[in-house]
C-alpha atoms as a PDB file:
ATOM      1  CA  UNK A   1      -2.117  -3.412  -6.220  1.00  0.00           C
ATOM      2  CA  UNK A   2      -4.214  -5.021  -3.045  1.00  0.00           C
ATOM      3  CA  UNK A   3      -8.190  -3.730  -3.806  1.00  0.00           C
ATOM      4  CA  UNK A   4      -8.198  -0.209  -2.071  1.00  0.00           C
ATOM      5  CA  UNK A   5     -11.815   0.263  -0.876  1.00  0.00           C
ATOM      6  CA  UNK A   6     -10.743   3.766  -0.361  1.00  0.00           C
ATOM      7  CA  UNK A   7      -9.847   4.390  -3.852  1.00  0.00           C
ATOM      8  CA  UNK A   8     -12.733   2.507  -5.022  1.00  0.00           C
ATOM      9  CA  UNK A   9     -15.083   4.959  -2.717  1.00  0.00           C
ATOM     10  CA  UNK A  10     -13.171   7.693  -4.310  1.00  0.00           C
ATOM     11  CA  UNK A  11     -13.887   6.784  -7.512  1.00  0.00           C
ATOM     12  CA  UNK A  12     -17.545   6.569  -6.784  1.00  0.00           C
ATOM     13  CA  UNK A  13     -17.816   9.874  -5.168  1.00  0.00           C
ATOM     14  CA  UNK A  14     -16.016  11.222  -8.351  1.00  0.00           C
ATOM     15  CA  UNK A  15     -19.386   9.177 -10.336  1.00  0.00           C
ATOM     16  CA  UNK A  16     -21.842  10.364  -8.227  1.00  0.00           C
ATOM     17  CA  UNK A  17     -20.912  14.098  -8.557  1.00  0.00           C
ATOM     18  CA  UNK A  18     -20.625  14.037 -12.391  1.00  0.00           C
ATOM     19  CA  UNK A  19     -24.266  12.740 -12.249  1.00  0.00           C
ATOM     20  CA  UNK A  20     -25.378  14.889  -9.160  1.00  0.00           C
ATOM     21  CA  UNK A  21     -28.557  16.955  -9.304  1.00  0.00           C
ATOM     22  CA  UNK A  22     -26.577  18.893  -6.714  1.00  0.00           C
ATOM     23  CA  UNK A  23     -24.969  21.852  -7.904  1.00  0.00           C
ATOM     24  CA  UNK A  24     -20.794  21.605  -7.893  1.00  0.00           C
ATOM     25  CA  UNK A  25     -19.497  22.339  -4.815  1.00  0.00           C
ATOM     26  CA  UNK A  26     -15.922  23.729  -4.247  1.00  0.00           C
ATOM     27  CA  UNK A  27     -13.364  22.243  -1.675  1.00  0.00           C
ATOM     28  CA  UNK A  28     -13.584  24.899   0.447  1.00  0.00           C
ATOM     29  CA  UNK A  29     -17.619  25.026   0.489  1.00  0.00           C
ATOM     30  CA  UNK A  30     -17.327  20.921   1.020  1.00  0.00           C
ATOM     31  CA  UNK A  31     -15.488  21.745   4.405  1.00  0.00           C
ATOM     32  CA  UNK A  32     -18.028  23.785   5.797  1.00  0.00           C
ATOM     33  CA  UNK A  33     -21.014  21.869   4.400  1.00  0.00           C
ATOM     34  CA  UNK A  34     -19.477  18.437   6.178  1.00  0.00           C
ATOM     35  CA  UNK A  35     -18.692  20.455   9.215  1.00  0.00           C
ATOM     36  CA  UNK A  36     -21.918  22.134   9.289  1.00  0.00           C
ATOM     37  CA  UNK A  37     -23.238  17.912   8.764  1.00  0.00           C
ATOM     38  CA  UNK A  38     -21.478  17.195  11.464  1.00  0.00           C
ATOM     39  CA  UNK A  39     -23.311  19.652  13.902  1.00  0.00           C
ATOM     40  CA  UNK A  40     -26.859  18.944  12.816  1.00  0.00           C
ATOM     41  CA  UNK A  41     -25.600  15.128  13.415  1.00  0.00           C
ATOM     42  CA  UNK A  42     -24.503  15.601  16.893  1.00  0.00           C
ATOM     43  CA  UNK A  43     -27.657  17.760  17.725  1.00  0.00           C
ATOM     44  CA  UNK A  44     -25.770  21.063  17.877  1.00  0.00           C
ATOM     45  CA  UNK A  45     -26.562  22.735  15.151  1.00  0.00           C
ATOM     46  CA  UNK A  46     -23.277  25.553  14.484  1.00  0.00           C
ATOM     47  CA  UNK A  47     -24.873  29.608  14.648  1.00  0.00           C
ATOM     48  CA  UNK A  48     -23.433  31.727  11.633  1.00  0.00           C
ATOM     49  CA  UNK A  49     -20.844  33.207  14.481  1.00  0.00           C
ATOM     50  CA  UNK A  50     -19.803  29.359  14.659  1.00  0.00           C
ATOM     51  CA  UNK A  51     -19.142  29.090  11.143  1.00  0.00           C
ATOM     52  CA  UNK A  52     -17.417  32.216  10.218  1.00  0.00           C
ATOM     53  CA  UNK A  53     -14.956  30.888  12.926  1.00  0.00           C
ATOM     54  CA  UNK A  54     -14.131  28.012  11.370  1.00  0.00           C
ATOM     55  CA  UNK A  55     -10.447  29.488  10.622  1.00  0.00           C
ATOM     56  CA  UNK A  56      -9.015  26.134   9.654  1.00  0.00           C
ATOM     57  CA  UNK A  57     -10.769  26.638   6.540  1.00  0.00           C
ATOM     58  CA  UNK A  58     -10.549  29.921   5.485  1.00  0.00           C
ATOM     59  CA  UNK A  59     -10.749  33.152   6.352  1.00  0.00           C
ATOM     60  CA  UNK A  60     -13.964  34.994   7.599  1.00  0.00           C
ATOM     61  CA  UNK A  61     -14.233  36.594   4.222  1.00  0.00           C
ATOM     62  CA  UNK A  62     -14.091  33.233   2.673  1.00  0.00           C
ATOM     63  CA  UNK A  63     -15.944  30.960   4.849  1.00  0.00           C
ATOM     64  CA  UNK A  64     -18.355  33.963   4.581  1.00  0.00           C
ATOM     65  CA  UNK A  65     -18.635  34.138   0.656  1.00  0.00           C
ATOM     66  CA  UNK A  66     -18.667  29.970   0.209  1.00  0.00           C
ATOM     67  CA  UNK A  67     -21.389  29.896   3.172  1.00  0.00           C
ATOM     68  CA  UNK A  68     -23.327  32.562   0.757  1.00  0.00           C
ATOM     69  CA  UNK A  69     -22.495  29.754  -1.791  1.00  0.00           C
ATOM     70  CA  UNK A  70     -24.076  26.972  -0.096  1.00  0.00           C
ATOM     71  CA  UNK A  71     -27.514  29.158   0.519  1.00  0.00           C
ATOM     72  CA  UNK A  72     -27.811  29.775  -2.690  1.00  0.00           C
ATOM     73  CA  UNK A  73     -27.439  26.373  -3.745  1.00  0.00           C
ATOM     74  CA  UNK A  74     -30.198  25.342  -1.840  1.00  0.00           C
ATOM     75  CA  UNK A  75     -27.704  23.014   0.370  1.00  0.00           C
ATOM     76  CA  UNK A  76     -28.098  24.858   3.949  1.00  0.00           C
ATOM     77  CA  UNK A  77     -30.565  27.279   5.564  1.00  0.00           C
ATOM     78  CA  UNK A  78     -29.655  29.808   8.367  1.00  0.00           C
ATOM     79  CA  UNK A  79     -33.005  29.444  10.868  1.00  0.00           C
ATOM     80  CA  UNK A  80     -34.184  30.643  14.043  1.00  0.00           C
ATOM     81  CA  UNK A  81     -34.250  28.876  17.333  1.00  0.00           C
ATOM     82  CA  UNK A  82     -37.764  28.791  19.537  1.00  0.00           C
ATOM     83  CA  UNK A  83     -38.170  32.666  20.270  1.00  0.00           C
ATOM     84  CA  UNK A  84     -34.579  33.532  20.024  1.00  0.00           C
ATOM     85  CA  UNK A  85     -34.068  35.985  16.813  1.00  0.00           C
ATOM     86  CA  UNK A  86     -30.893  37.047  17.861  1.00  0.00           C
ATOM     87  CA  UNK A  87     -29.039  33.940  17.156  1.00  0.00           C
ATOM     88  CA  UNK A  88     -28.954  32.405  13.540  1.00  0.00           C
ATOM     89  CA  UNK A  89     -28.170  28.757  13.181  1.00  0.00           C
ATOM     90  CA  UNK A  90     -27.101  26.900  10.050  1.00  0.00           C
ATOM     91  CA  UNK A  91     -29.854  23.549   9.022  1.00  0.00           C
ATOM     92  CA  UNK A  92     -28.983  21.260   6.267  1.00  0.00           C
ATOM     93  CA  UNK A  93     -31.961  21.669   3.539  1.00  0.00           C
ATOM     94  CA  UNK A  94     -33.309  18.556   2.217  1.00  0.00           C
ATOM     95  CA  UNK A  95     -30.942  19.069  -0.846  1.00  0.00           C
ATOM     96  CA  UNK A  96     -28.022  18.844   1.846  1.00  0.00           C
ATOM     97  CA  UNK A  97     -29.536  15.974   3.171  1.00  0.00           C
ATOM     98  CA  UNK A  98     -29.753  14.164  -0.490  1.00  0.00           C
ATOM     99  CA  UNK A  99     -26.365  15.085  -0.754  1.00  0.00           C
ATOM    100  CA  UNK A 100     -25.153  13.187   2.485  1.00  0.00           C
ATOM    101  CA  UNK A 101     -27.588  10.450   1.885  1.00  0.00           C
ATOM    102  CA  UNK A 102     -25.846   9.704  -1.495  1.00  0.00           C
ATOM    103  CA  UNK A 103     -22.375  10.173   0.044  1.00  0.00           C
ATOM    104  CA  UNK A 104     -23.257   6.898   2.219  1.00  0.00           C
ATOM    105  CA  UNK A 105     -24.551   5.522  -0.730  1.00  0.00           C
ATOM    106  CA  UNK A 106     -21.328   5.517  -2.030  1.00  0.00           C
ATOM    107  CA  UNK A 107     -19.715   4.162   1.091  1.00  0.00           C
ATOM    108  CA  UNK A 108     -22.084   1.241   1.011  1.00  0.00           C
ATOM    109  CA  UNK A 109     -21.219   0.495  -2.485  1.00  0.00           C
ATOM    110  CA  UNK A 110     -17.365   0.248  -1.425  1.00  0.00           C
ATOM    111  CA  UNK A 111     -17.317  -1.635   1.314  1.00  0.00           C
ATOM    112  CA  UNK A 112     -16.457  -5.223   1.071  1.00  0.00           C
ATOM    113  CA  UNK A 113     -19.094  -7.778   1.195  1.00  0.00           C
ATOM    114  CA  UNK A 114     -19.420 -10.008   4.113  1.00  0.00           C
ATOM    115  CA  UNK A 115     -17.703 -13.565   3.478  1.00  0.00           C
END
């Protein structure tokens, strides 16, 4: 078989986790963690309303209990806006951070090098 940089990636993510200071994350929790990534990336941080809609994922009880999950792992924060205490936002911690930083770590580590 043709060098798969994708399997090769996979197989470093699968490295990196077994050695991970991170706690194990589920699937499920993954989904909302990388979509929750994705937000803070962008510069629109998701509310908690945002994320217990995320129905592609689960249901509202489940996105609910893995987004408890993630909290307690240290991996996201829910945090205020300016004066607005109404309105709960979710912010990667710096553990979530590490955990995104090594991610691309991994990514680097696949890719080809230049010829």
């Amino acid at each position: 078989m043709k060098k798969n940089y994708y399997i090769q990636f996979l197989n470093l993510l699968k490295a990196l986790e077994q050695t991970s200071p991170h706690p194990e994350i589920d699937v499920t929790s993954k989904l909302i963690l990388e979509e929750i990534a994705i937000g803070v990336a962008k510069e629109d941080m998701l509310t908690v309303s945002d994320v217990m809609g995320l129905k592609h994922i689960g249901s509202p009880a489940t996105v609910h209990r893995k987004l408890n999950l993630l909290i307690e792992a240290h991996m996201v924060d829910p945090v205020f806006k300016g004066n607005n205490r109404r309105t709960k936002y979710i912010a990667l911690t710096k553990d979530g951070e590490s955990y995104f930083r090594r991610l691309s770590d991994a990514i680097q580590m696949a890719r080809p090098s230049p010829r």
